[in-house]
Protein backbone atom coordinates (compact mmCIF):
# COMPACT_ATOMS: atom_id res chain seq x y z
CA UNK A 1 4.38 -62.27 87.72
CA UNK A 2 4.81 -59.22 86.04
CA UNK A 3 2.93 -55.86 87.99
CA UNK A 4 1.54 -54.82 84.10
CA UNK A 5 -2.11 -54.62 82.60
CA UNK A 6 -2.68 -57.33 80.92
CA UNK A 7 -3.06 -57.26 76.68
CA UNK A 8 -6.50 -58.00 76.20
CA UNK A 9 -5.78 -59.32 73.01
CA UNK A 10 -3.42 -62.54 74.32
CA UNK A 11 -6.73 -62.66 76.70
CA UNK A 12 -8.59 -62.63 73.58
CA UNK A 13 -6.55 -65.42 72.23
CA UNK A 14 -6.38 -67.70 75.30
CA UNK A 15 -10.36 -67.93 75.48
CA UNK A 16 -10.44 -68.91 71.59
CA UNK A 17 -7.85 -71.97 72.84
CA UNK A 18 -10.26 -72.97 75.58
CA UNK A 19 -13.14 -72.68 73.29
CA UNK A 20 -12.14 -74.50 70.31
CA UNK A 21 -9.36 -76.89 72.09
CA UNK A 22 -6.73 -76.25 69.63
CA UNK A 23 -4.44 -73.72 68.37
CA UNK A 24 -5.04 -74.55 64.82
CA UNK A 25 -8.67 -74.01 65.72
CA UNK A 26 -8.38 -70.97 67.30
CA UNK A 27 -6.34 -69.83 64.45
CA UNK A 28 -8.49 -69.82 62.45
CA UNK A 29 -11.74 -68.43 63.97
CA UNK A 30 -9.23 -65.27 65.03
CA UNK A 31 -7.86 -65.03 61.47
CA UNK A 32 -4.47 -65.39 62.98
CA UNK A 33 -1.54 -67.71 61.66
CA UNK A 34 -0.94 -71.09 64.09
CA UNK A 35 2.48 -70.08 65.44
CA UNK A 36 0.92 -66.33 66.79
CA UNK A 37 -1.35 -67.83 68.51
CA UNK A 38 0.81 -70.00 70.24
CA UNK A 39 3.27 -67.24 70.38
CA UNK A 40 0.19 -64.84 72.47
CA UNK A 41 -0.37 -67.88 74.55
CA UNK A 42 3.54 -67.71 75.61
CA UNK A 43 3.64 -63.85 75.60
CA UNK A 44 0.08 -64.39 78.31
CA UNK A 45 1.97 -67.45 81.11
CA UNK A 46 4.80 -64.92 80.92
CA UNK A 47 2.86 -62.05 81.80
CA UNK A 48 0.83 -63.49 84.46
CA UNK A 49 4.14 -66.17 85.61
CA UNK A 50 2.32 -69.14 85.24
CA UNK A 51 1.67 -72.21 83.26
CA UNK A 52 -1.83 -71.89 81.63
CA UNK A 53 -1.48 -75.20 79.41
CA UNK A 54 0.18 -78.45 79.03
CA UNK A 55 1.47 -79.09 75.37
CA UNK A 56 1.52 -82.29 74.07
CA UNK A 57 1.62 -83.64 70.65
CA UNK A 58 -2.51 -84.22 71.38
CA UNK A 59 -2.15 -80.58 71.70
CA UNK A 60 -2.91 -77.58 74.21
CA UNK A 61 -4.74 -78.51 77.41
CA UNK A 62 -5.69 -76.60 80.50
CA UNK A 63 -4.07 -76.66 83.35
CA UNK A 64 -5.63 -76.02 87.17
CA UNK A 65 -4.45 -72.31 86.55
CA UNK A 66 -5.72 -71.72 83.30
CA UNK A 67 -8.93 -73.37 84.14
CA UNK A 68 -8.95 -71.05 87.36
CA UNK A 69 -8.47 -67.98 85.22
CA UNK A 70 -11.32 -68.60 82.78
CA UNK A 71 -14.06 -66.97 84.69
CA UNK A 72 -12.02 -63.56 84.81
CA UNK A 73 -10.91 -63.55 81.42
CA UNK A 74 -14.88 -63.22 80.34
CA UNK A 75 -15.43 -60.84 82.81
CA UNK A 76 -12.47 -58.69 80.58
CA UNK A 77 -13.91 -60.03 77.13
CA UNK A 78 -17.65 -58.82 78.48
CA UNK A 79 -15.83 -55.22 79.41
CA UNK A 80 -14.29 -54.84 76.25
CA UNK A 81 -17.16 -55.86 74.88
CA UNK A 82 -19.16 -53.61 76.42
CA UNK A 83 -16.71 -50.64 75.67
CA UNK A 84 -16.60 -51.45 71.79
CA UNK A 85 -20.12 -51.10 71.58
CA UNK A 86 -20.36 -48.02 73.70
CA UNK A 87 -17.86 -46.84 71.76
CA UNK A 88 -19.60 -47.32 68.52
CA UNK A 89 -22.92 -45.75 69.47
CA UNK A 90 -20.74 -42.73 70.40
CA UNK A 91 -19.38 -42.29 67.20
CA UNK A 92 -22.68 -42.85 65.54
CA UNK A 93 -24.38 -39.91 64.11
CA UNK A 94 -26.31 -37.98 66.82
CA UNK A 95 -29.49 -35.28 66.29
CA UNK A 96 -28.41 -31.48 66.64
CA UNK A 97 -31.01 -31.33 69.84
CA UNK A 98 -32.80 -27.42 69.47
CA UNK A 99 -34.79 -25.96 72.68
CA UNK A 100 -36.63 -22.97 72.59
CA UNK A 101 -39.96 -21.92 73.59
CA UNK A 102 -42.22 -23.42 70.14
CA UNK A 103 -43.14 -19.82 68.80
CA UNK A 104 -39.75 -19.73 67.95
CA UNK A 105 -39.72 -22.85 65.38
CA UNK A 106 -41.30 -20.85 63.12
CA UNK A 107 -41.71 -21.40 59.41
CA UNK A 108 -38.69 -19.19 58.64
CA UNK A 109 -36.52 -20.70 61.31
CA UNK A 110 -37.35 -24.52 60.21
CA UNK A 111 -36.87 -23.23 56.80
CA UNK A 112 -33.22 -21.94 57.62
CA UNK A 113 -32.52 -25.86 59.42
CA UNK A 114 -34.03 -27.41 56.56
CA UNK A 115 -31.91 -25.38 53.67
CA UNK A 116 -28.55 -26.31 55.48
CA UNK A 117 -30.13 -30.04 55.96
CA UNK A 118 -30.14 -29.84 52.46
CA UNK A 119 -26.34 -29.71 51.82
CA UNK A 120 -25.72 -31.43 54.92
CA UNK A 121 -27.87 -34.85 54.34
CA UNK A 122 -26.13 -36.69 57.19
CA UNK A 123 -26.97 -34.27 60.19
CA UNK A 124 -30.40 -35.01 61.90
CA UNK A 125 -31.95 -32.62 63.94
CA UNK A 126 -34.44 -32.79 67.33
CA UNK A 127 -36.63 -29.81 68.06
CA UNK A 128 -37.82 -29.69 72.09
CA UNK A 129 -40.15 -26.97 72.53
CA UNK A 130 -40.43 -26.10 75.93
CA UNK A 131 -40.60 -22.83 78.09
CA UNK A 132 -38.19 -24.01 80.96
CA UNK A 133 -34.79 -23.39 80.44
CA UNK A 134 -33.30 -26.66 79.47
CA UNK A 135 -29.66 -27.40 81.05
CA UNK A 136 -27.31 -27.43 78.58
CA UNK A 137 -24.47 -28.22 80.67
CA UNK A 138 -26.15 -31.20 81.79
CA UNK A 139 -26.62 -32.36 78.04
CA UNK A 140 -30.66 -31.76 78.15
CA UNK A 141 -30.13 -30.42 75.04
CA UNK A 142 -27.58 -28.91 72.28
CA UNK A 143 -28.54 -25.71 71.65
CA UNK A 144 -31.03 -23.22 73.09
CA UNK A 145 -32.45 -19.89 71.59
CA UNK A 146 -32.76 -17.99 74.81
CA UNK A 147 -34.44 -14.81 76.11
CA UNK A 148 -31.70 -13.87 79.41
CA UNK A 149 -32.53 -11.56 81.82
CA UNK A 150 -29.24 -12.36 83.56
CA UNK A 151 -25.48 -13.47 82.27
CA UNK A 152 -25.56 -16.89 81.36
CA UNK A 153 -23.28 -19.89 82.11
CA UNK A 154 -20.07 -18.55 80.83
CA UNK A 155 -19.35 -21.95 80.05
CA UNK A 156 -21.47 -22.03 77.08
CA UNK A 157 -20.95 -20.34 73.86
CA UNK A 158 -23.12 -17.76 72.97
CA UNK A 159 -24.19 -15.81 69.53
CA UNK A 160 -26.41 -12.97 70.29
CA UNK A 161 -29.89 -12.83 67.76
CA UNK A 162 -31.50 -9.49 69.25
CA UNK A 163 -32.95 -7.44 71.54
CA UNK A 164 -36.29 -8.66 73.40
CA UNK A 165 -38.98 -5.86 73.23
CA UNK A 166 -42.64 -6.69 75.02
CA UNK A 167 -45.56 -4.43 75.22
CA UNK A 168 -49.34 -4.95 76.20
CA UNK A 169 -51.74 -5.96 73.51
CA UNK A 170 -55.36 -6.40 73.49
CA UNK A 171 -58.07 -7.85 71.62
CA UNK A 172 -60.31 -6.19 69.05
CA UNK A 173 -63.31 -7.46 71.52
CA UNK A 174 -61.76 -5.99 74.46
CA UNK A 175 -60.87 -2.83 72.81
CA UNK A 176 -64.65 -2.28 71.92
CA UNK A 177 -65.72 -2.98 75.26
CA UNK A 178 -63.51 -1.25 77.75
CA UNK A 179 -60.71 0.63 75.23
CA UNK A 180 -57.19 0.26 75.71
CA UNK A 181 -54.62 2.01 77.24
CA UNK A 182 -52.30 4.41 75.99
CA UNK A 183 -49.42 4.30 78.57
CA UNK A 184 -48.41 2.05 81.70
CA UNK A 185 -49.63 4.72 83.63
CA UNK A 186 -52.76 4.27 82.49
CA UNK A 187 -53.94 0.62 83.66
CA UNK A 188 -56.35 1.43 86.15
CA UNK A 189 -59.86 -0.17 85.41
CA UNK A 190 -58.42 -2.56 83.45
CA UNK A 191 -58.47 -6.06 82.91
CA UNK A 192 -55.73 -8.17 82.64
CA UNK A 193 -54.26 -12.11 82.23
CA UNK A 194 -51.18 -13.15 82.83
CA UNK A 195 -48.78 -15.71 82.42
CA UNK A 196 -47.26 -17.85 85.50
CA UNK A 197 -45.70 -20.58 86.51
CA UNK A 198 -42.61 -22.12 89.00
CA UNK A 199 -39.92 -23.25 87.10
CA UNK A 200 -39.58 -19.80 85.17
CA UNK A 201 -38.94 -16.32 86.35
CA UNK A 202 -42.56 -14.24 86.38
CA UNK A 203 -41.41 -11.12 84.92
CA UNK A 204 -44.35 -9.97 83.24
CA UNK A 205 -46.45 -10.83 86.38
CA UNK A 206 -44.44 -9.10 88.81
CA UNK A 207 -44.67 -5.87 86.98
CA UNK A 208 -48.12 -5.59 86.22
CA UNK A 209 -48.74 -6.59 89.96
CA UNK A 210 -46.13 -3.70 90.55
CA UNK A 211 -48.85 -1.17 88.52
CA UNK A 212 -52.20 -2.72 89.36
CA UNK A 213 -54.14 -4.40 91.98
CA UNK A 214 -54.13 -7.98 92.28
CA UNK A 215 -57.90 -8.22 91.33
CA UNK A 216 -57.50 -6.71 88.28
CA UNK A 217 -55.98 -9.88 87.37
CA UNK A 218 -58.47 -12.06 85.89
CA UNK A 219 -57.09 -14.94 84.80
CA UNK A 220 -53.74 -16.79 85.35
CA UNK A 221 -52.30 -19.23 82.58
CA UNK A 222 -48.97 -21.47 83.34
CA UNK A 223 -48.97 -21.96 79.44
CA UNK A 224 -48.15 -18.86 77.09
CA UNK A 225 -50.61 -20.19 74.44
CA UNK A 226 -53.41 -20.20 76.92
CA UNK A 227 -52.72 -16.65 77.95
CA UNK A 228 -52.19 -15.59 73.74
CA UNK A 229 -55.78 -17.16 73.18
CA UNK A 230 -57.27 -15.00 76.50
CA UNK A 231 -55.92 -12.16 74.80
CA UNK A 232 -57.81 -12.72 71.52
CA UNK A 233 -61.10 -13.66 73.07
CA UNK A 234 -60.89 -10.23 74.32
CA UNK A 235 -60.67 -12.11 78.32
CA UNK A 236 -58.28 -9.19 79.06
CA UNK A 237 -54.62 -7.39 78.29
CA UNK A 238 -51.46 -9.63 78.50
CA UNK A 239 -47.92 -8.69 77.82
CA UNK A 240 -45.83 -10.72 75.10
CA UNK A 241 -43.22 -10.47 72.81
CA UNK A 242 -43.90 -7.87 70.06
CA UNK A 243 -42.10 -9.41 67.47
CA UNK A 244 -44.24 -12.34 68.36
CA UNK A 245 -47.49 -10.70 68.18
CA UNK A 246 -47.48 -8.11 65.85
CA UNK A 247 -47.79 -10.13 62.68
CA UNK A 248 -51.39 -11.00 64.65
CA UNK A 249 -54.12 -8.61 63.05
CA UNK A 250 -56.45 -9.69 65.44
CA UNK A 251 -54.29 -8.51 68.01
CA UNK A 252 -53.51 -4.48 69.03
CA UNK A 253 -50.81 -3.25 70.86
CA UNK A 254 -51.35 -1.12 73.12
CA UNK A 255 -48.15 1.55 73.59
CA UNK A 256 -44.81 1.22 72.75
CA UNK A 257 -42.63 -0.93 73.98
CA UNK A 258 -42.10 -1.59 77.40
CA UNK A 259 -38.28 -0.84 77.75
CA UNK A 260 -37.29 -2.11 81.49
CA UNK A 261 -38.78 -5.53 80.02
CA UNK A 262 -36.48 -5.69 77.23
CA UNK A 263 -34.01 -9.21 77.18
CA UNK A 264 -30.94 -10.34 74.95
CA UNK A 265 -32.60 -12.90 72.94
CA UNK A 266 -29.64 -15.26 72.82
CA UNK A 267 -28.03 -18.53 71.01
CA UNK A 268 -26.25 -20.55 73.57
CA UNK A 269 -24.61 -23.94 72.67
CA UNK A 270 -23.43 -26.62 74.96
CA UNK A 271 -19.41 -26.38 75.30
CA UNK A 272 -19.81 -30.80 74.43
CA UNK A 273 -22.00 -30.24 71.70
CA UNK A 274 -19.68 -27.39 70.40
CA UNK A 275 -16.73 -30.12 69.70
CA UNK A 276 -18.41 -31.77 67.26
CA UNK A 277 -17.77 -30.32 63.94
CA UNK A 278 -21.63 -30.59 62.70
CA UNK A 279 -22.74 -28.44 65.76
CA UNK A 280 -20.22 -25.68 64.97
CA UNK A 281 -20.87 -25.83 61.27
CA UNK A 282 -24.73 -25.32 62.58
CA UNK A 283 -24.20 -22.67 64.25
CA UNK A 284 -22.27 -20.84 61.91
CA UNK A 285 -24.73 -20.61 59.24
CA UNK A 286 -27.35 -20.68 60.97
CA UNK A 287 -26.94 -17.87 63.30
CA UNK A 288 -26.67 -15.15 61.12
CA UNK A 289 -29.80 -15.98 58.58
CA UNK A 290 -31.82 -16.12 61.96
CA UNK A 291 -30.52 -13.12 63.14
CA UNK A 292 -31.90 -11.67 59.99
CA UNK A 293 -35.63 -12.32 60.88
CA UNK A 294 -35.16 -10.18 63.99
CA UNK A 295 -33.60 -7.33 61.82
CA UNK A 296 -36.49 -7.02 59.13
């Protein structure tokens, strides 16, 4: 017996002999001519050194060997089996997956996805909103548009968009009420809400708790929505991204921005995602026309 991997194929072949008794038979449900088949049958009892069927003019029939080897030989035909069709849903069109906290799939950015959708009909997209960092390394998703307060993964390929600013707004209510503060020095008396939770960094918590006292804090939110609404109701002040909030007239900022709060607002892409010629054709148009919105 020869110490080589054995051709699947001549495996192929012997279980179509079994199955339909016959060389001529299994010629022709393989699509092969008689005298391969028989020749794959030889090329098979060499490989493995033993006789896997008596010929006779009745024929091919099994012998104790061949009949011993029939249980393995669909354990390799369900492998292969397995691997083509693995193989096939990996080479099947896959959604460009998109996270980013949902305030950023706005109009303008769907409307850049959906022009280069347009010349691009075969490319799907999947859009998961969600304020946790997804890990792209781990294939949670594609591509993230990222706010980083510290150097990402340098692993992953990165465009940068802009530069973060945040301030502190207030509502119209509020402002009527209490007024609003013209500096970060000037928070005392003041109401505020604020948005926290464990699976992201609390930056905007810590540093008001760094200026105020902790029951100034009125209200708590673990969803950034939740705090935007608080704002508006005129609840109290919250920090949030000014490019965010601005376009909101029934929002008011308070002072400039706040500077030590600044972040690189980032596009990162998944080093697997990035071999796939779609993704990098993505990224290149896309980057720059969303860039744009952060310039205007």
């Amino acid at each position: 017996m020869q110490s080589e991997a054995w051709n699947w194929s001549d495996i192929r072949v012997f279980l179509m002999v079994v199955r339909e008794g016959s060389t001529l038979a299994a010629s022709r449900k393989l699509g092969l001519a008689q005298p391969t088949v028989a020749r794959r049958i030889d090329a098979l009892e060499h490989a493995t050194g033993l006789v896997l069927f008596e010929r006779d003019t009745r024929g091919f029939k099994l012998t104790k060997n061949g009949h011993d080897l029939i249980k393995s030989a669909e354990t390799v035909e369900a492998a292969a089996n397995s691997f083509a069709r693995h193989a096939v849903e990996l080479s099947e069109a896959k959604p460009i997956r998109i996270t980013a906290y949902a305030a950023n799939f706005s109009p303008r950015m769907v409307d850049i996805v959906n022009e280069f959708s347009t010349t691009n009909p075969g490319i799907a997209f999947e859009f998961l909103p969600s304020v946790r960092a997804l890990d792209l390394i781990a294939g949670e998703a594609d591509i993230a548009l990222r706010l980083v307060r510290s150097a990402p993964d340098p692993n992953l390929i990165s465009r940068k968009i802009s530069d973060a600013k945040w301030s502190l707004f207030g509502g119209k209510t509020y402002e009527e009420q209490f007024g609003l503060p013209i500096s970060s020095k000037d928070l005392e008396g003041h109401r505020f809400v604020t948005f926290q939770r464990g699976d992201v960094p609390n930056v905007f918590h810590d540093w008001l708790l760094e200026r105020i006292e902790p029951e100034q804090i009125v209200a708590t939110y673990s969803e950034l929505d939740l705090m935007h609404a608080a704002i508006r109701a005129g609840h109290g002040l919250g920090i949030s991204n000014v490019k965010l909030l601005e376009p909101d007239e029934t929002l008011i900022r308070c002072f400039d921005e706040i500077e030590e709060l600044s972040a690189p607002h980032l596009l990162l892409v998944s080093p697997d995602a990035y071999r796939r010629p779609e993704v990098r054709a993505f990224v290149k148009y896309f980057a720059p026309r969303y860039a744009a919105i952060y310039k205007e």
